[in-house]
Protein backbone atom coordinates (compact mmCIF):
# COMPACT_ATOMS: atom_id res chain seq x y z
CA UNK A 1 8.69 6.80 12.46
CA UNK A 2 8.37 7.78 8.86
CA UNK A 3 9.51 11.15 7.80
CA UNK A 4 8.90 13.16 4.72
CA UNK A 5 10.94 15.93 4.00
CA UNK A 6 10.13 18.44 1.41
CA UNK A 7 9.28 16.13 -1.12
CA UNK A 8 9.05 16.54 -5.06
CA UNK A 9 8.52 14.37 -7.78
CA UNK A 10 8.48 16.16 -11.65
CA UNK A 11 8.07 13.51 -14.20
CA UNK A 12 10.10 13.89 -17.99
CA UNK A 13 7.86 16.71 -19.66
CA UNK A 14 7.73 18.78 -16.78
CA UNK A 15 4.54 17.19 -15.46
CA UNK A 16 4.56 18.16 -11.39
CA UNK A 17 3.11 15.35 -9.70
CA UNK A 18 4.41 16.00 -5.84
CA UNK A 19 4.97 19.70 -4.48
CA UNK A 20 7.55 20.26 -1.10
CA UNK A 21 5.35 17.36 0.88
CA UNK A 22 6.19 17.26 4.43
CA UNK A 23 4.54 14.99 7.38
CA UNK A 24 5.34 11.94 9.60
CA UNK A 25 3.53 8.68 10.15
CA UNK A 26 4.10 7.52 13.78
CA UNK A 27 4.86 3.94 14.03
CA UNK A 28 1.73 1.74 14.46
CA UNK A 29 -0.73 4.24 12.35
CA UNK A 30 -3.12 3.61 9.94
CA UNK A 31 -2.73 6.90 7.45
CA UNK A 32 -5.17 7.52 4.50
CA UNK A 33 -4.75 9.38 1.99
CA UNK A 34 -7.48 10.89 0.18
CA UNK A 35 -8.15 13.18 -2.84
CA UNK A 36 -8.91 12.95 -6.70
CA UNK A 37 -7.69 11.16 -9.36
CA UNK A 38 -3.48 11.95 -10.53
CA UNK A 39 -3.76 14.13 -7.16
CA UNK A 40 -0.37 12.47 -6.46
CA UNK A 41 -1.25 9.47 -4.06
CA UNK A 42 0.12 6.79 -5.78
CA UNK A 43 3.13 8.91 -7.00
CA UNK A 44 3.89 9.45 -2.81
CA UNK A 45 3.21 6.16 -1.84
CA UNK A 46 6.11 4.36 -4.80
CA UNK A 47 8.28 7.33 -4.17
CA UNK A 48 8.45 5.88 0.10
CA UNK A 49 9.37 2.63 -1.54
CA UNK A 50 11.89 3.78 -4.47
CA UNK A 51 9.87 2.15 -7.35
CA UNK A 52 9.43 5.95 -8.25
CA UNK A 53 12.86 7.99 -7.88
CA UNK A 54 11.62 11.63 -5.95
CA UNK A 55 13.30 14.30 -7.86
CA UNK A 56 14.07 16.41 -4.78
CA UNK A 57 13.77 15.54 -0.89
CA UNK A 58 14.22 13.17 2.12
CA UNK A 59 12.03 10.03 3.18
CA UNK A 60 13.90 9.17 6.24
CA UNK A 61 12.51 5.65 8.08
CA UNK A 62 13.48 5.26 11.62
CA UNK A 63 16.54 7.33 11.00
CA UNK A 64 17.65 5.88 7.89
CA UNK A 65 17.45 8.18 4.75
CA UNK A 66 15.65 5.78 2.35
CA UNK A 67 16.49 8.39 -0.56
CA UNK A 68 20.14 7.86 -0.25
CA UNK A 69 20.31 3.80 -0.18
CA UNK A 70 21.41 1.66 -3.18
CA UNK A 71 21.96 -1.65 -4.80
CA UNK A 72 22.16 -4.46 -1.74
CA UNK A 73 21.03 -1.78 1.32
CA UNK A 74 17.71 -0.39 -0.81
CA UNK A 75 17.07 -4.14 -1.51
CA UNK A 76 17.19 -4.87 2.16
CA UNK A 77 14.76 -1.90 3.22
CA UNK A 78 12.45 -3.29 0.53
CA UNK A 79 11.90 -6.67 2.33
CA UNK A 80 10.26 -5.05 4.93
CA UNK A 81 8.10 -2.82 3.13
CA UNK A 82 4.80 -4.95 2.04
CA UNK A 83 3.06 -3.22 -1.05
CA UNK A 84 -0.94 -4.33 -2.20
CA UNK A 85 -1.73 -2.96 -5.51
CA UNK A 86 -4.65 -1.33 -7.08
CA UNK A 87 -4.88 -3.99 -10.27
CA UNK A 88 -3.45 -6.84 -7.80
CA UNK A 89 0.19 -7.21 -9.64
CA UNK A 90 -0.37 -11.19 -9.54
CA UNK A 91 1.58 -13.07 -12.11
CA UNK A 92 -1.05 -14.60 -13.45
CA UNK A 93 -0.69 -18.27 -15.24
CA UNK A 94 1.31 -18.80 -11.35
CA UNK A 95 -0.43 -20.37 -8.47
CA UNK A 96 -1.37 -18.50 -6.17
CA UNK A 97 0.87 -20.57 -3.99
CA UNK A 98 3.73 -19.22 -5.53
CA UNK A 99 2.73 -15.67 -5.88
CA UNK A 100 2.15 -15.40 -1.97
CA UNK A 101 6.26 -17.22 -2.19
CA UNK A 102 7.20 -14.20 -3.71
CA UNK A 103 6.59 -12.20 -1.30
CA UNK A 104 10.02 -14.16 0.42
CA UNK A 105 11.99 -13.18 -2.58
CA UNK A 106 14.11 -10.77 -0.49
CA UNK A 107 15.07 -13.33 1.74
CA UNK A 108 15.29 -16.68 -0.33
CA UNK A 109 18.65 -17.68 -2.31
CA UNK A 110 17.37 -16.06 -5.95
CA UNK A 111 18.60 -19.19 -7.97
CA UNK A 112 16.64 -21.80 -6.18
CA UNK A 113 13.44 -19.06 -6.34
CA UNK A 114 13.76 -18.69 -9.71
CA UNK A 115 12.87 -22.74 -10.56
CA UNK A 116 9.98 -22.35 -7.55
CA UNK A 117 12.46 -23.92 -4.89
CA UNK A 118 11.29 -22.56 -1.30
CA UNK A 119 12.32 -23.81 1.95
CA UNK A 120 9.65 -25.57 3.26
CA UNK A 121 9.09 -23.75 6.31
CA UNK A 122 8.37 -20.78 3.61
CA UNK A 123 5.60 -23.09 1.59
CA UNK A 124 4.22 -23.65 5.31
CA UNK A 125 4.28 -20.21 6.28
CA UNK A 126 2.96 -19.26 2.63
CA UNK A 127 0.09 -22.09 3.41
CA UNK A 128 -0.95 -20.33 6.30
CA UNK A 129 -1.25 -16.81 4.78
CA UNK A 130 -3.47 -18.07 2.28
CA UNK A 131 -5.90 -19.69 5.29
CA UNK A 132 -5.18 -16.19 7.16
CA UNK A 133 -6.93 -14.20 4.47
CA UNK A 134 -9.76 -17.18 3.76
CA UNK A 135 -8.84 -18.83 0.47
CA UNK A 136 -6.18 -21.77 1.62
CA UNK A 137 -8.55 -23.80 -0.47
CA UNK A 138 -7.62 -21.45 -3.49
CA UNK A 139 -3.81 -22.34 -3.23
CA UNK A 140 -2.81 -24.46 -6.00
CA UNK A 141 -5.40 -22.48 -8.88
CA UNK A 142 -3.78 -20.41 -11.18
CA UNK A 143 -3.92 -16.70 -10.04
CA UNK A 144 -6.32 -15.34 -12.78
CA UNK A 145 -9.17 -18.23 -12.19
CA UNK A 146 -9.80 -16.04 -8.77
CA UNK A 147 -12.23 -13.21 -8.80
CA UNK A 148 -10.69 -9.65 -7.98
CA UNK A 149 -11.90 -9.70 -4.09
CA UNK A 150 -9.73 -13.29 -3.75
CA UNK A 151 -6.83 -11.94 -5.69
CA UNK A 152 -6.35 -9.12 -3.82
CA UNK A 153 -6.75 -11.03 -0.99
CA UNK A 154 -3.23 -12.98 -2.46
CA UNK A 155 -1.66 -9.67 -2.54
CA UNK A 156 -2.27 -9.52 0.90
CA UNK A 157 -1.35 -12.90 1.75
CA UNK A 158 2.13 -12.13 -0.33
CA UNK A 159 2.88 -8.35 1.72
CA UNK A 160 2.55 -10.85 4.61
CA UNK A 161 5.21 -13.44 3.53
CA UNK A 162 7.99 -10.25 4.00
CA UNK A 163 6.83 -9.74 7.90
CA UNK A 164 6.45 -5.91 7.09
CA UNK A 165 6.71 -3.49 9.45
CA UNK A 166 5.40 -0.78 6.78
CA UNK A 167 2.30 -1.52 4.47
CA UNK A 168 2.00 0.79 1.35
CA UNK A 169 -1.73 -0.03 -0.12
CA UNK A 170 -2.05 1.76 -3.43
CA UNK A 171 -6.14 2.24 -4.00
CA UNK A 172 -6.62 -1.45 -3.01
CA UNK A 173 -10.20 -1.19 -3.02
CA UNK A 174 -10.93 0.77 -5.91
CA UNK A 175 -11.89 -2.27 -8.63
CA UNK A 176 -13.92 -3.66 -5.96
CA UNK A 177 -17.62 -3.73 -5.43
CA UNK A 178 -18.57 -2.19 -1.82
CA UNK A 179 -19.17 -5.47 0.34
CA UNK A 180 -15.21 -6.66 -1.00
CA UNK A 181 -14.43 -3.41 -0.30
CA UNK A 182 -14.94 -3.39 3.40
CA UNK A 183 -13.52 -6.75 3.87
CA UNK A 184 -10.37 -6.54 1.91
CA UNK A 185 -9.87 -3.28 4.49
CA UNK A 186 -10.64 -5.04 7.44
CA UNK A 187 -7.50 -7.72 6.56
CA UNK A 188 -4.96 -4.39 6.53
CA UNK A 189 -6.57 -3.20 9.38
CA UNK A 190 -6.13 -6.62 10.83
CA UNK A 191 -1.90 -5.95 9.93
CA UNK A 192 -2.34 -2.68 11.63
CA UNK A 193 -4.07 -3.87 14.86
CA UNK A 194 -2.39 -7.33 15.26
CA UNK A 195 0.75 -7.23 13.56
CA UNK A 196 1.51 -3.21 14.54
CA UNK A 197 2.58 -2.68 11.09
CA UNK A 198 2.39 0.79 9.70
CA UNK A 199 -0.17 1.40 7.09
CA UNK A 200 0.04 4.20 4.30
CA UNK A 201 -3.48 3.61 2.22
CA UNK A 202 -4.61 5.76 -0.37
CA UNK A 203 -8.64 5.56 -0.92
CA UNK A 204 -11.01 7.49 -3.08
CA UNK A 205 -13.90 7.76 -0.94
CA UNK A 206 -13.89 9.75 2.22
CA UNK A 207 -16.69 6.99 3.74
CA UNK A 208 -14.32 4.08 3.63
CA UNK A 209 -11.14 6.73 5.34
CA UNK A 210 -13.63 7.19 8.20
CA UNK A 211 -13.91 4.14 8.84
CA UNK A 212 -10.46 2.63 9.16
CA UNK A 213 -7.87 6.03 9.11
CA UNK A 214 -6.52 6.83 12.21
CA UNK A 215 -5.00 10.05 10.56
CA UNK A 216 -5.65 11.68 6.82
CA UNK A 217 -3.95 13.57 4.84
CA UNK A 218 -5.36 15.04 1.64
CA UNK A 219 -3.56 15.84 -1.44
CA UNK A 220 -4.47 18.14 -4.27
CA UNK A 221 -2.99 18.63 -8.06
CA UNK A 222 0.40 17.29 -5.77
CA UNK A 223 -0.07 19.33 -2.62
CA UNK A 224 -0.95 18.78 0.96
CA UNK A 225 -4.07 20.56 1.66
CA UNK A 226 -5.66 18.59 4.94
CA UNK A 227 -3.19 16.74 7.47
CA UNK A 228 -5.56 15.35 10.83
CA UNK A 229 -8.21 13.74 11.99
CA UNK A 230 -10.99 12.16 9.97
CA UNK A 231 -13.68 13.82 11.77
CA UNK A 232 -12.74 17.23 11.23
CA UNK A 233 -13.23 17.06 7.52
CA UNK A 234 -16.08 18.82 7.49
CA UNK A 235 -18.22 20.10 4.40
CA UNK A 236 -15.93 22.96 3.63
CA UNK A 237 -12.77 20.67 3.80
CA UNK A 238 -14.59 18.43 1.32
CA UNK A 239 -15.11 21.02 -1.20
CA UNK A 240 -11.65 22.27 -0.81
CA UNK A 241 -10.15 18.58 -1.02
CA UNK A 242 -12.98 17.38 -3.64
CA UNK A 243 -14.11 20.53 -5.67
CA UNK A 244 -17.24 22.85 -4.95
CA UNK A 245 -18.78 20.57 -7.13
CA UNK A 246 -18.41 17.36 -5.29
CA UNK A 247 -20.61 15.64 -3.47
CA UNK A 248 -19.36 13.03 -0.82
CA UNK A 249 -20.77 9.55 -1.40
CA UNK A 250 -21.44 6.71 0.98
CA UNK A 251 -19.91 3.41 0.52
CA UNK A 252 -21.75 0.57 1.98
């Protein structure tokens, strides 16, 4: 289980970005979060995984306090943590062999890694990631000949390579066209339902949570202001969540 405790995050210049958050994901959901742009959704979601340091609170992960670990322990809890990116995170003049390689960089000794040594049960495993997600023929191009569907796809194929039991997907959809969209979706689903991993996935539109949240929570200007199921966001919820402007789009 993943606990939040009262959770804060003020950047330098006094910008609030988080407000006292507190919920729990039970092991084996598929959470969305929802709600507008610098809401705070991508600010929660690095904050679970320390690449944002939470000015005040807990994030406790099956009992250990993820807040409080350093150096060799927080680089441990990272391995099994898989994180997909909005803008992919590729390196790009790499093949996209040896991004998905990276994803074993937690494991792997780091002087062999850093000349491209892997074990070759690792390229194997790697291989088979890549045909997992569709593009094995894609595995020796350099990262940035792929089109944005197939390189998100990598980052996929990479969050695999750590054997994750907790998926944090930061708006993985949202430089996609609609079709891509729906497919790139259906492969974290696919961790979720086959692999029981844990999904955290923040998402613009409230069409595409629908469809694949098993839970939502909504955040606005840093503050939880919906926690439940998908279908009981209802018109008024929208508004509240969206504006009294907003009107909800379909994504198909």
């Amino acid at each position: 289980m993943l606990e939040i405790q009262n959770l804060t995050k003020v950047y330098e210049g006094g910008t609030v970005a988080l407000k006292d958050l507190s919920f729990t994901v039970e092991d084996g959901a598929f959470l969305v979060i929802i709600g507008l742009s610098g809401s705070g959704k991508s600010t929660l979601l690095r904050c679970i995984n320390r690449l944002i340091e939470p000015t005040e609170g807990r994030i406790i992960w099956d009992g250990v306090d993820i807040t409080q670990l350093e150096g060799a322990e927080l680089r441990k809890m990272r391995r099994h943590i898989g994180m997909i990116f909005q803008h992919f995170n590729l390196v790009k003049r790499s093949s996209v062999l040896t991004n998905v390689l990276s994803g074993r960089l937690g494991y792997v000794n780091p002087w062999l890694s850093a000349i491209g040594r892997f074990p070759k049960e690792d390229v194997e495993e790697a291989l088979s990631c890549l045909d997992r997600v569709g593009i094995l023929d894609q595995a020796y191009k350099r990262a940035d000949e792929l089109s944005g569907g197939q390189q998100q796809r990598v980052g996929i194929a990479r969050a695999l390579m750590q054997e994750p039991t907790l998926i944090l997907a930061d708006e993985p959809v949202a430089s996609l066209d609609p079709a891509t969209s729906y497919s790139i979706l259906n492969y974290i689903e696919d961790l979720n339902k086959q692999e029981g991993a844990t999904v955290l996935c923040s998402l613009h539109f409230l069409s595409l949570a629908r469809a694949y949240a098993s839970r939502i929570i909504a955040l606005k200007d840093g503050e939880m202001v919906f926690k439940g199921l998908p279908a009981e966001i209802d018109d008024d919820r929208f508004k509240e969540i969206y504006g009294e402007d907003a009107k909800q789009v379909e994504i198909r």
